[in-house]
C-alpha atoms as a PDB file:
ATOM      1  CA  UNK A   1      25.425 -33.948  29.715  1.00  0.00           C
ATOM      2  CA  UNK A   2      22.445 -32.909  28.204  1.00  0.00           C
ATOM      3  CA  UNK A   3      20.450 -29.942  29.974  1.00  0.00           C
ATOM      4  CA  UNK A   4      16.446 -29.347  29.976  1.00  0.00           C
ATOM      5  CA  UNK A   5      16.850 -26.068  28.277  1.00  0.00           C
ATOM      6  CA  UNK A   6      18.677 -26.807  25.462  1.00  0.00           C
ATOM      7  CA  UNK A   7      16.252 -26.137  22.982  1.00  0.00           C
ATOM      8  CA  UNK A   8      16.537 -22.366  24.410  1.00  0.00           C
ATOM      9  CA  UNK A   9      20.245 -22.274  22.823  1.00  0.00           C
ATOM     10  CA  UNK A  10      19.724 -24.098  19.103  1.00  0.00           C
ATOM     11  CA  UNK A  11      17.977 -21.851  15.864  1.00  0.00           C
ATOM     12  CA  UNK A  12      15.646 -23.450  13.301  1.00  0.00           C
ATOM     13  CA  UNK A  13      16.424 -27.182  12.744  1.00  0.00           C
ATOM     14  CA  UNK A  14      17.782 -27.255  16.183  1.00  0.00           C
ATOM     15  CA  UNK A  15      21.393 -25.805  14.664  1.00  0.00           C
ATOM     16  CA  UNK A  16      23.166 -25.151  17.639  1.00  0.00           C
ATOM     17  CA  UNK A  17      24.235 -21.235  17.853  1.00  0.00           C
ATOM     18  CA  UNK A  18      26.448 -21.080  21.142  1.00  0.00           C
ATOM     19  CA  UNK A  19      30.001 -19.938  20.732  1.00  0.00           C
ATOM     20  CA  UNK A  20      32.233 -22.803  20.280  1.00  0.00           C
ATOM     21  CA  UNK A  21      35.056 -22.644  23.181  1.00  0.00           C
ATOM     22  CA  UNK A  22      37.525 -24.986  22.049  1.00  0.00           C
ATOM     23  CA  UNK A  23      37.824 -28.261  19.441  1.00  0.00           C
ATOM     24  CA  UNK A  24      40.130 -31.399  19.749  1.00  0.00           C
ATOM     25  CA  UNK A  25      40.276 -34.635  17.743  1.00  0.00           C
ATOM     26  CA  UNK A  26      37.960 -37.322  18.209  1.00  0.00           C
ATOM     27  CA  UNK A  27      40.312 -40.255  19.057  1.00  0.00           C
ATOM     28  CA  UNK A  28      41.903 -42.314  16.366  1.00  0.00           C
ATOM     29  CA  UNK A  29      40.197 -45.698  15.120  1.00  0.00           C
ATOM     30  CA  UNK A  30      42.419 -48.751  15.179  1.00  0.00           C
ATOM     31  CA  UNK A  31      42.127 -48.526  11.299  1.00  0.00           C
ATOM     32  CA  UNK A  32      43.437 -46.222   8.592  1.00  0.00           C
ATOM     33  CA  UNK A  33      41.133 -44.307   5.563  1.00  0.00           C
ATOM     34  CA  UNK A  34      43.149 -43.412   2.605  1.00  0.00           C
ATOM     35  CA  UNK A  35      40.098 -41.420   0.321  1.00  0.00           C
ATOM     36  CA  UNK A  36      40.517 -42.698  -3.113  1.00  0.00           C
ATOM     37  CA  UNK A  37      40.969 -39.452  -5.227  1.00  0.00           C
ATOM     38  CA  UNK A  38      44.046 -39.296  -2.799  1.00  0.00           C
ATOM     39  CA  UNK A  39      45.794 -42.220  -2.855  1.00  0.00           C
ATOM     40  CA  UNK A  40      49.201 -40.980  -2.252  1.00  0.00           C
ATOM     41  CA  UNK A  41      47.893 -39.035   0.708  1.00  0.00           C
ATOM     42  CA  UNK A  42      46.501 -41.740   3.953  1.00  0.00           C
ATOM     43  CA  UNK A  43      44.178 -40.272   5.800  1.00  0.00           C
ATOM     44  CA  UNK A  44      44.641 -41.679   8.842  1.00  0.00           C
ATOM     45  CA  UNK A  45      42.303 -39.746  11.788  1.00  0.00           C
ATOM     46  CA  UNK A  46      39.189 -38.011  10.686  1.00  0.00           C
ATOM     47  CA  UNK A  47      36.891 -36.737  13.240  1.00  0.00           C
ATOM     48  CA  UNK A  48      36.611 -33.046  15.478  1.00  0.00           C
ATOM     49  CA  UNK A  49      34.366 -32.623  18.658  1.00  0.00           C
ATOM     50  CA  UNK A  50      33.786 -28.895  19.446  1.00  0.00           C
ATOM     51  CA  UNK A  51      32.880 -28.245  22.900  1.00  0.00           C
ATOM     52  CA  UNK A  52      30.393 -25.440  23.724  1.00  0.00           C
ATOM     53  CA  UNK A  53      29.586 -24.318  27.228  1.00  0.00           C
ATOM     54  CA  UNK A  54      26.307 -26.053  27.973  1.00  0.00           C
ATOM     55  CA  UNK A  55      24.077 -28.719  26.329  1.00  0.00           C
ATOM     56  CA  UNK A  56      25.606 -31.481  23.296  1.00  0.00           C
ATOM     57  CA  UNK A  57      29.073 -31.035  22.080  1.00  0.00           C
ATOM     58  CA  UNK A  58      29.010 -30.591  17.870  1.00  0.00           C
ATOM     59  CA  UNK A  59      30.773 -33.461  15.812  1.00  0.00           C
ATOM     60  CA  UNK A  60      32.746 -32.700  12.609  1.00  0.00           C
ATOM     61  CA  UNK A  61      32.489 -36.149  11.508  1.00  0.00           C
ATOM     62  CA  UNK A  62      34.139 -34.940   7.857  1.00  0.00           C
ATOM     63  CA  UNK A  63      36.871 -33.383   9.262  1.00  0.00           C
ATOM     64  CA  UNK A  64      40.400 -34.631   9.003  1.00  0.00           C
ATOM     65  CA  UNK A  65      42.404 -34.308  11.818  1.00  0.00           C
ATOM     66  CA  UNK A  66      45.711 -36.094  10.801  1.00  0.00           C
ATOM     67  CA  UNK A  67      47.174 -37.353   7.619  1.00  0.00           C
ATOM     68  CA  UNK A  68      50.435 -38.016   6.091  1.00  0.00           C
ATOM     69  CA  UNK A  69      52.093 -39.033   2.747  1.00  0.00           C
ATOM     70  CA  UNK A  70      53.119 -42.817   1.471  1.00  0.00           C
ATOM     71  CA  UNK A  71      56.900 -41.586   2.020  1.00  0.00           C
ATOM     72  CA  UNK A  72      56.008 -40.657   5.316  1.00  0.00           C
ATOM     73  CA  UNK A  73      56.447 -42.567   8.750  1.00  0.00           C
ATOM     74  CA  UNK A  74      54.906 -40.029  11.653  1.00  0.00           C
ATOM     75  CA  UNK A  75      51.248 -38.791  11.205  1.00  0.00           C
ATOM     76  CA  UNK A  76      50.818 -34.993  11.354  1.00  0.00           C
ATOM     77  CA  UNK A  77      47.823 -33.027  12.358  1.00  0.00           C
ATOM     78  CA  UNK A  78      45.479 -31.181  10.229  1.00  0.00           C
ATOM     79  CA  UNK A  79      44.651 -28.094  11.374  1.00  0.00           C
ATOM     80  CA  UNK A  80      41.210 -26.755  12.369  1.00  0.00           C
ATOM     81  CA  UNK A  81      40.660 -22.765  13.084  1.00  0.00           C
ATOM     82  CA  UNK A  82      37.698 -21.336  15.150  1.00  0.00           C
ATOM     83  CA  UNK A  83      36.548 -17.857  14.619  1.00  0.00           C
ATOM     84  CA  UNK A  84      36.993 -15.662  17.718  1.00  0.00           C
ATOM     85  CA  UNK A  85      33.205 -15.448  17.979  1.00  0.00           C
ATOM     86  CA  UNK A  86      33.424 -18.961  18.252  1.00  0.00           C
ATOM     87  CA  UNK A  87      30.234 -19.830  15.262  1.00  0.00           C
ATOM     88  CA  UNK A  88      32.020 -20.723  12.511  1.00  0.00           C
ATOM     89  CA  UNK A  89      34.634 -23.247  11.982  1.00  0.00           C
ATOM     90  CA  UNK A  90      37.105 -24.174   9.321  1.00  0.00           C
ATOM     91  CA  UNK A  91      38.474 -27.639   8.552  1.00  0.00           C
ATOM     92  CA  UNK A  92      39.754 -30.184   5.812  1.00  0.00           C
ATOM     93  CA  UNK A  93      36.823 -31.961   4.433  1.00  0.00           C
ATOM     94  CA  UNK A  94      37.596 -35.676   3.706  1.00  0.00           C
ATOM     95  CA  UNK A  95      35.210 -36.371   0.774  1.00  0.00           C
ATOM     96  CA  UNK A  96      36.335 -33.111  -0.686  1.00  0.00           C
ATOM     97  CA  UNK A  97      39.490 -32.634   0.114  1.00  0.00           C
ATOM     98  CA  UNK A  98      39.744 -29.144   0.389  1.00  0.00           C
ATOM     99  CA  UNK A  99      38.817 -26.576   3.070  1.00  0.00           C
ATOM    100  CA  UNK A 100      35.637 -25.600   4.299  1.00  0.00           C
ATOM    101  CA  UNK A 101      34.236 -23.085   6.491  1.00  0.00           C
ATOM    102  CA  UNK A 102      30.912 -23.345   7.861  1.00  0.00           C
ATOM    103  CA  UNK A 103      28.698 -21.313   9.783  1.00  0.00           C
ATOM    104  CA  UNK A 104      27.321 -23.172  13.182  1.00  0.00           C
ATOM    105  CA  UNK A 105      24.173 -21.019  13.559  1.00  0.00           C
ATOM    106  CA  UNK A 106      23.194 -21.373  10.418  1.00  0.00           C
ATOM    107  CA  UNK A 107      24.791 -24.321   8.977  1.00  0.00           C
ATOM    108  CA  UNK A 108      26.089 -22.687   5.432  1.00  0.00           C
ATOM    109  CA  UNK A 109      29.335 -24.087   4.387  1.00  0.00           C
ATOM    110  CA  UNK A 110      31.712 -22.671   1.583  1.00  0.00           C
ATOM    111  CA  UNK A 111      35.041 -23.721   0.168  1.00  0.00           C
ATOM    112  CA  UNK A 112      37.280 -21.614   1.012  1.00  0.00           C
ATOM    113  CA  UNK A 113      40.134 -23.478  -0.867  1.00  0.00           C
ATOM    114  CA  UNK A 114      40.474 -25.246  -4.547  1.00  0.00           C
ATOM    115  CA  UNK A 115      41.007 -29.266  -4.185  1.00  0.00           C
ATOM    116  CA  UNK A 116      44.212 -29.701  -2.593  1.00  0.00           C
ATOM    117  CA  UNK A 117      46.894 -32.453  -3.982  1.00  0.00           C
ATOM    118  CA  UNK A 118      48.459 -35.162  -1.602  1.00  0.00           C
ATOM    119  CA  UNK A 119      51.231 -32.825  -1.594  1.00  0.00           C
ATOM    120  CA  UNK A 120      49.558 -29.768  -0.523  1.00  0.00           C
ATOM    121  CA  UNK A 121      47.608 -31.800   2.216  1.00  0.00           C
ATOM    122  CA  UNK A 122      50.210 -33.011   4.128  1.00  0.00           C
ATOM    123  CA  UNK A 123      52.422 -29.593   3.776  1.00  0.00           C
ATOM    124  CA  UNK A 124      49.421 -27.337   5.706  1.00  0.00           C
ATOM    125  CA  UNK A 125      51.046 -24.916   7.921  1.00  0.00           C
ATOM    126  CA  UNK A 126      48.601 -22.639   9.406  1.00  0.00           C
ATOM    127  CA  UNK A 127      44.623 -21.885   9.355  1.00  0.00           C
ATOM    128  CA  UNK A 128      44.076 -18.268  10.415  1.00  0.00           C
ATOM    129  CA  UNK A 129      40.885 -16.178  10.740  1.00  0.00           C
ATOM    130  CA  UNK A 130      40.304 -12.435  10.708  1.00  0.00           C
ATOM    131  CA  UNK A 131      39.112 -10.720  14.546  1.00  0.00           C
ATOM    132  CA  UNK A 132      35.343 -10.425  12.608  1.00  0.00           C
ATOM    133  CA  UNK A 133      35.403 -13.944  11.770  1.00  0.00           C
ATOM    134  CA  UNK A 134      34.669 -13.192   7.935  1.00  0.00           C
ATOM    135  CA  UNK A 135      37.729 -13.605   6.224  1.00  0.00           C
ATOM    136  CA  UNK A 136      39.785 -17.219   6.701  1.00  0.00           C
ATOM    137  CA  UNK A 137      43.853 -18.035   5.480  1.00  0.00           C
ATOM    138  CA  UNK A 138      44.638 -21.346   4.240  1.00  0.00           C
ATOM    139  CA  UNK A 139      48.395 -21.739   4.087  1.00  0.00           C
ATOM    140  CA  UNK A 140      50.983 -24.509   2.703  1.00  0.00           C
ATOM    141  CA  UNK A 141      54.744 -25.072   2.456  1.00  0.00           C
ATOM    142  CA  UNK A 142      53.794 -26.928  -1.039  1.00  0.00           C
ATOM    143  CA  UNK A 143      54.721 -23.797  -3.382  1.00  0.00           C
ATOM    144  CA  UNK A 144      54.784 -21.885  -0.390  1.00  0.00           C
ATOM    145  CA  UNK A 145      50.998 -20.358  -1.343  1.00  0.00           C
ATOM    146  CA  UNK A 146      48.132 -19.041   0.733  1.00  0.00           C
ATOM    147  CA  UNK A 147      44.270 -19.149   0.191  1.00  0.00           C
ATOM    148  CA  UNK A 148      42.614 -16.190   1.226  1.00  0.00           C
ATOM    149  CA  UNK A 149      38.314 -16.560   1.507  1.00  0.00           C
ATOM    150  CA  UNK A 150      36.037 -14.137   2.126  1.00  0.00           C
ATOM    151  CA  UNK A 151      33.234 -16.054   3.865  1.00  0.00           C
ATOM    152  CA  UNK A 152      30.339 -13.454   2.886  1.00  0.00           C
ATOM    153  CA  UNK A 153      31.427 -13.312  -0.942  1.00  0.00           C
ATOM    154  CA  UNK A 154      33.017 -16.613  -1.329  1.00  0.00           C
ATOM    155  CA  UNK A 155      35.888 -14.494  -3.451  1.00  0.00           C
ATOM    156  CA  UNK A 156      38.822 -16.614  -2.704  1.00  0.00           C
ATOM    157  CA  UNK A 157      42.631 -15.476  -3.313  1.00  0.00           C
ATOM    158  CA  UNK A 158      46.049 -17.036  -3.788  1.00  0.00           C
ATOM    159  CA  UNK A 159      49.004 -15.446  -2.323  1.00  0.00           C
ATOM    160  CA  UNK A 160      52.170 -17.001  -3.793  1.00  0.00           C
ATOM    161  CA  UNK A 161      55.289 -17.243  -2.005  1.00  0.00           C
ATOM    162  CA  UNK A 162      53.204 -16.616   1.553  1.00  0.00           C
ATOM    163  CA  UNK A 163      54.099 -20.106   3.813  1.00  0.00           C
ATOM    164  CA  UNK A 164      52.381 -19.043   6.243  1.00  0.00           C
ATOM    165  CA  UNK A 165      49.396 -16.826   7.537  1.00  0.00           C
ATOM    166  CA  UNK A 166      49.489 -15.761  11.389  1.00  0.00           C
ATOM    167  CA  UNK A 167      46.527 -13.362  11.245  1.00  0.00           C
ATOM    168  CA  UNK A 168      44.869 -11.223   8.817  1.00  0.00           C
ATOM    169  CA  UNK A 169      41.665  -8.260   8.261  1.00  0.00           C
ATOM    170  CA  UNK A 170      39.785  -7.457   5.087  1.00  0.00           C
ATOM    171  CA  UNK A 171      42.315  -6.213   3.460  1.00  0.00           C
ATOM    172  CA  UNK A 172      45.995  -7.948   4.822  1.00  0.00           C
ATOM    173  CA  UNK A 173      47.456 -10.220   6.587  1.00  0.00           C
ATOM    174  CA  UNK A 174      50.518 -11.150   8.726  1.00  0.00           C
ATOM    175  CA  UNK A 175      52.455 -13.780   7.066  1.00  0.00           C
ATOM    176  CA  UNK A 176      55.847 -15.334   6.444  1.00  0.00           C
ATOM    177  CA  UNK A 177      57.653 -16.622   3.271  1.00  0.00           C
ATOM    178  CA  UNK A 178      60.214 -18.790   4.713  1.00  0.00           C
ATOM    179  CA  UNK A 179      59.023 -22.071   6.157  1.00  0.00           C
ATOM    180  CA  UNK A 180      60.400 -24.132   9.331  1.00  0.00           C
ATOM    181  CA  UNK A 181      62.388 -21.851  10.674  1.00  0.00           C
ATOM    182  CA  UNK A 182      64.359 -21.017   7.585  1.00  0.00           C
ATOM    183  CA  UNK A 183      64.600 -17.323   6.650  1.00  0.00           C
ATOM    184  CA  UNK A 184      61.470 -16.269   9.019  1.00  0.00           C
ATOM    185  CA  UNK A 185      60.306 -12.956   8.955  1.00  0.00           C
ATOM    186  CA  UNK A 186      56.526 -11.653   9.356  1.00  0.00           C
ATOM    187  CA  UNK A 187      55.761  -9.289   6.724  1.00  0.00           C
ATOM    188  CA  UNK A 188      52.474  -7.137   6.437  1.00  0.00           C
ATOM    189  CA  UNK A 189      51.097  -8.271   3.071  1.00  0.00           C
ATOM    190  CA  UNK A 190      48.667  -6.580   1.380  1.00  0.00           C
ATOM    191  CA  UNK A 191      46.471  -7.873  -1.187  1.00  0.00           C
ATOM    192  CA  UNK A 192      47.107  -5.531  -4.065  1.00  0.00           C
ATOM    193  CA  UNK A 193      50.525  -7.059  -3.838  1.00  0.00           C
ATOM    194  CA  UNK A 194      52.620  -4.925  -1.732  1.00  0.00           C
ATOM    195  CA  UNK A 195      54.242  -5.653   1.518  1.00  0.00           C
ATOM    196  CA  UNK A 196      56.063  -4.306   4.400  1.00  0.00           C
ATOM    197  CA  UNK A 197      59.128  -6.262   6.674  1.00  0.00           C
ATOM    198  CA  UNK A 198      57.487  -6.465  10.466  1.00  0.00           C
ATOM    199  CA  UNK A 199      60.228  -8.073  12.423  1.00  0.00           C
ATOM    200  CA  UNK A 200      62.545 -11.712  11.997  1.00  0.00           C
ATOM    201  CA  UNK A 201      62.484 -14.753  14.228  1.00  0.00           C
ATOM    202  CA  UNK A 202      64.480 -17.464  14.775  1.00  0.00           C
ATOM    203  CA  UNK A 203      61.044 -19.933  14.796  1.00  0.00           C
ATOM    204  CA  UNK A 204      58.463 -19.562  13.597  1.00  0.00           C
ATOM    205  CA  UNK A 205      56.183 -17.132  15.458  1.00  0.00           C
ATOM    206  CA  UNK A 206      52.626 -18.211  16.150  1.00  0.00           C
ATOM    207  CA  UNK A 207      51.408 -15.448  18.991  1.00  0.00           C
ATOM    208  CA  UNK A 208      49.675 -12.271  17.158  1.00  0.00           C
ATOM    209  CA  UNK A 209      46.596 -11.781  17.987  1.00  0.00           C
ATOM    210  CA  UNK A 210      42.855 -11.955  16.081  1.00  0.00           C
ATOM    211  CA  UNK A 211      42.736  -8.221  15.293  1.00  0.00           C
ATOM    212  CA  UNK A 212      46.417  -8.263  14.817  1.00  0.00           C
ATOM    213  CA  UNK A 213      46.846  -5.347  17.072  1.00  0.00           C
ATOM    214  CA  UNK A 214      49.259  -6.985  19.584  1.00  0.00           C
ATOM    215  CA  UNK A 215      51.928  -9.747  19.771  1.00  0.00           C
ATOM    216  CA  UNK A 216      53.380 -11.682  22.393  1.00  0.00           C
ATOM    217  CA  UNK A 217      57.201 -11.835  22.709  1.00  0.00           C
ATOM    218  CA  UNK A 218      58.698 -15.004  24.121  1.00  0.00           C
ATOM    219  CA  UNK A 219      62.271 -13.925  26.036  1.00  0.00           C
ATOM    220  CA  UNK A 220      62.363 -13.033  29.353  1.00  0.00           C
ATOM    221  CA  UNK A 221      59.920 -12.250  30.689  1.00  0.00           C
ATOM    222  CA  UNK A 222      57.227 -13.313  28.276  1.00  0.00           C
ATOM    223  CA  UNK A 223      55.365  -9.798  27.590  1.00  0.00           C
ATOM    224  CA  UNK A 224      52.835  -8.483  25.427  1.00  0.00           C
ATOM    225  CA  UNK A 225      53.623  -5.765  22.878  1.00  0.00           C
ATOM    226  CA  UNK A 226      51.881  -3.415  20.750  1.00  0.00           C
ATOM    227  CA  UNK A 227      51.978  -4.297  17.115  1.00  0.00           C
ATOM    228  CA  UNK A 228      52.282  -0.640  15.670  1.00  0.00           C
ATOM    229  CA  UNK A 229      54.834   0.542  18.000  1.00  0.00           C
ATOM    230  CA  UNK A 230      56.680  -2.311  19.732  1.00  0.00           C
ATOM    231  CA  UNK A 231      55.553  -0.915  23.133  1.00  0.00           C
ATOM    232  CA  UNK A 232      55.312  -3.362  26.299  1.00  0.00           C
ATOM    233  CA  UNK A 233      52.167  -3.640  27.562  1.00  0.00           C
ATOM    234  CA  UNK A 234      51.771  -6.366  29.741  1.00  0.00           C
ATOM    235  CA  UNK A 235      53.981  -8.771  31.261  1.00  0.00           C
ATOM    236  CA  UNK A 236      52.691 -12.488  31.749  1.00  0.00           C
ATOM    237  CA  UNK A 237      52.837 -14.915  34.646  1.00  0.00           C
ATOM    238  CA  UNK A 238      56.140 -16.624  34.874  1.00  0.00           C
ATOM    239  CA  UNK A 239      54.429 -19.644  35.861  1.00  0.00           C
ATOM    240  CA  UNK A 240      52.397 -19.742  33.024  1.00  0.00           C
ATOM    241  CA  UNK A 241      53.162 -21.640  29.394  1.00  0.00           C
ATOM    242  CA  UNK A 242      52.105 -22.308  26.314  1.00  0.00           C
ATOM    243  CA  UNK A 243      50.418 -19.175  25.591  1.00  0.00           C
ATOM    244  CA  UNK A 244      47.915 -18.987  22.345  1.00  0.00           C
ATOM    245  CA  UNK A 245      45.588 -16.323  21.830  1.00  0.00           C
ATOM    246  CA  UNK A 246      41.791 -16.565  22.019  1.00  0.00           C
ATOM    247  CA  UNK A 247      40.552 -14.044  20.049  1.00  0.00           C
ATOM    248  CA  UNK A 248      41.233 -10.331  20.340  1.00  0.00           C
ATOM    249  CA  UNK A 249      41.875  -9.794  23.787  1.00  0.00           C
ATOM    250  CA  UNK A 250      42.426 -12.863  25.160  1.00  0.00           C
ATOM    251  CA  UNK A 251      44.973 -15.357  26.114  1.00  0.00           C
ATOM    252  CA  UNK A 252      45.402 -18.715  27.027  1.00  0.00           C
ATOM    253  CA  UNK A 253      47.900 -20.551  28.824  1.00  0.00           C
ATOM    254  CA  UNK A 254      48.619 -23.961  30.285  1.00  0.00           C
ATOM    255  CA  UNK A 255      49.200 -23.778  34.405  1.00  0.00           C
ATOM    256  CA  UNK A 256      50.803 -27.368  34.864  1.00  0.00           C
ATOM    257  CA  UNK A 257      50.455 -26.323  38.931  1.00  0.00           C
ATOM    258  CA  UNK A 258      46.983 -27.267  38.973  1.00  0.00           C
ATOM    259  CA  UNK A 259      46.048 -30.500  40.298  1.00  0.00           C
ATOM    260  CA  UNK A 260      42.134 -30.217  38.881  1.00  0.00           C
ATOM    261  CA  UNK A 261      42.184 -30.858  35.389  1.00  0.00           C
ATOM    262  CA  UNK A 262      41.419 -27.423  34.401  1.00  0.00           C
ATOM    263  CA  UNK A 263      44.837 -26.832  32.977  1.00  0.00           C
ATOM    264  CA  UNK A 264      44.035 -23.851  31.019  1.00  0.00           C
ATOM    265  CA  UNK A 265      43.740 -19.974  32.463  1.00  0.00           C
ATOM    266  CA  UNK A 266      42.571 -16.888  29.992  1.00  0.00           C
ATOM    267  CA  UNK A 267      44.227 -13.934  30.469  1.00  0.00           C
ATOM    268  CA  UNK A 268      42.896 -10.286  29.548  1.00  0.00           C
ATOM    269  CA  UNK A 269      45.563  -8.706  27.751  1.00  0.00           C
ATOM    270  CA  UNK A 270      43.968  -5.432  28.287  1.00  0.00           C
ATOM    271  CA  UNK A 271      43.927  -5.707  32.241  1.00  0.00           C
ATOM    272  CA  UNK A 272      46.244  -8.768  33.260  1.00  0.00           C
ATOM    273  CA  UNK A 273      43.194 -10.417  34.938  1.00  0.00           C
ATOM    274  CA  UNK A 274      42.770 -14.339  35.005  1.00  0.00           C
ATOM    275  CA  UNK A 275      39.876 -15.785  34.280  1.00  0.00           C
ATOM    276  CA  UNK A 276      39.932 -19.846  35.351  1.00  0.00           C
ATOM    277  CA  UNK A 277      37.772 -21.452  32.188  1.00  0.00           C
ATOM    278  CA  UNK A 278      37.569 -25.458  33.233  1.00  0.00           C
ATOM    279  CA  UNK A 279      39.602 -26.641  30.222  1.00  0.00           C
ATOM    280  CA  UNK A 280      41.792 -29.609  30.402  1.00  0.00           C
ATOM    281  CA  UNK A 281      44.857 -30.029  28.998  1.00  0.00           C
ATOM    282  CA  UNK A 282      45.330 -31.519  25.233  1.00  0.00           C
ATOM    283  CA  UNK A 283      47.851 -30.851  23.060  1.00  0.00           C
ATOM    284  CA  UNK A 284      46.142 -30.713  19.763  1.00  0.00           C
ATOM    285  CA  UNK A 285      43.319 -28.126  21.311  1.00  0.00           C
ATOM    286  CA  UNK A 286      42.394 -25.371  19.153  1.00  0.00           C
ATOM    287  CA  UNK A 287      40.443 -22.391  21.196  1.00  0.00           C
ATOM    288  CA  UNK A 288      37.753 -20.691  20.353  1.00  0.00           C
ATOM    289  CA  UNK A 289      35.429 -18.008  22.563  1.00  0.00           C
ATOM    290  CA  UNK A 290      36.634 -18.883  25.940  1.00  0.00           C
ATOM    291  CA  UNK A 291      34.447 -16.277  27.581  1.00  0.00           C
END
């Protein structure tokens, strides 16, 4: 649907500059692309919509959403990450073949990865980016490394032995060595090197939030806790599942009771109240600003 005032919401050259709330593959072609540079790696989806809250939904037509080796029978996703303040997106570019981030007001792109081999491609664990939306994290079970970018300086990183990346600021991140479950344990790392043990998991733990100031703990009952001092500070819905967070404050979480199609309820971690945001259900969906 395409509203009267959209012109009111896009910058010069009709960029659009509302906050993205969430992205999801564009559905799969009956075909396959395998990019030649690549031919070890198929390509086999390429394609994101990101929905915004009024007006025409942006198209990453460059954008790889699933991929997988010769060796390999099952496709995989590629990962996609939107900034909390929902304007800037990263994503695997198909005619480059690395990651870019790009800026939806004002349509600048930069790499924020080298060229990544077959290998590396189909090995991508995790996408983060930091609470101010400058810095982005790259990770990859291939050598177990992680690209670090900072989007305003275009200084890029590489943290060896980091698998994967669950959150970081200008200066750290959150991030695990071992990879699929084996030896798990999220570490603070630094980037002059050093590092600190946070806590071990059986799985691998995907629930910290943007500014990396709180977790979410998934026994019984599902709470929120304080990163610095492991104090509970909210406990969720038991009704509610698959919770992701949403920036900062914010969580999301699947309500399979509704009957609507708006499967998806934010939660404010800082005052337990739900916020109903009309997003259906999808299983690949990657959130951005939900409100």
């Amino acid at each position: 649907m395409v509203f009267v005032g959209l012109a009111a919401c896009q910058g010069a050259f009709g960029r659009n500059i509302q906050a993205v709330t969430y992205g999801e593959p564009t559905s799969c072609p009956s075909g396959l692309f395998e990019p030649g540079p690549a031919a070890e790696t198929v390509i086999d989806c390429v394609g994101w919509t990101l929905h915004v809250p009024f007006g025409t939904d942006i198209e990453l037509s460059t954008a790889a959403s699933h991929a997988r080796s010769m060796s390999m029978y099952d496709t995989g996703l590629i990962p996609i990450e939107i900034t909390p303040d929902g304007h800037r997106v990263a994503y695997l570019d198909v005619r480059e073949l690395r990651y870019l981030a790009k800026d939806l007001r004002s349509g600048f792109t930069r790499p924020i990865t080298p060229r990544l081999t077959p290998e590396e491609i189909v090995a991508i664990t995790s996408v983060a980016s930091s609470a101010d939306s400058r810095h982005f994290a790259v990770s990859t079970r291939e050598n177990r490394r992680t690209f670090v970018t900072d989007f305003e300086t275009g200084r890029t990183r590489t943290l060896n032995q980091v698998c994967w990346a669950y959150g970081l600021t200008g200066d750290s991140l959150m991030g695990s060595a071992g990879c699929d479950g084996q030896d798990v344990s999220i570490d603070a790392i630094r980037f002059d090197g050093t590092a600190t043990r946070f806590r071990s998991e059986e799985e691998r733990p995907c629930d910290m939030s943007a500014d990396l100031r709180w977790y979410i703990d998934f026994g019984k009952p599902t709470s929120v806790y304080e990163t610095a001092t492991g104090r509970r500070v909210r406990v969720l819905p038991s009704e509610l599942s698959e919770f992701q967070w949403a920036g900062a404050d914010i969580l999301v979480a699947r309500d399979a009771d509704i009957q609507d199609g708006d499967d998806y309820i934010a939660i404010d971690a800082r005052t337990g109240e739900l916020i109903s945001i009309g997003i259906p259900y999808s299983d690949s969906i990657v959130f951005g600003k939900v409100r």
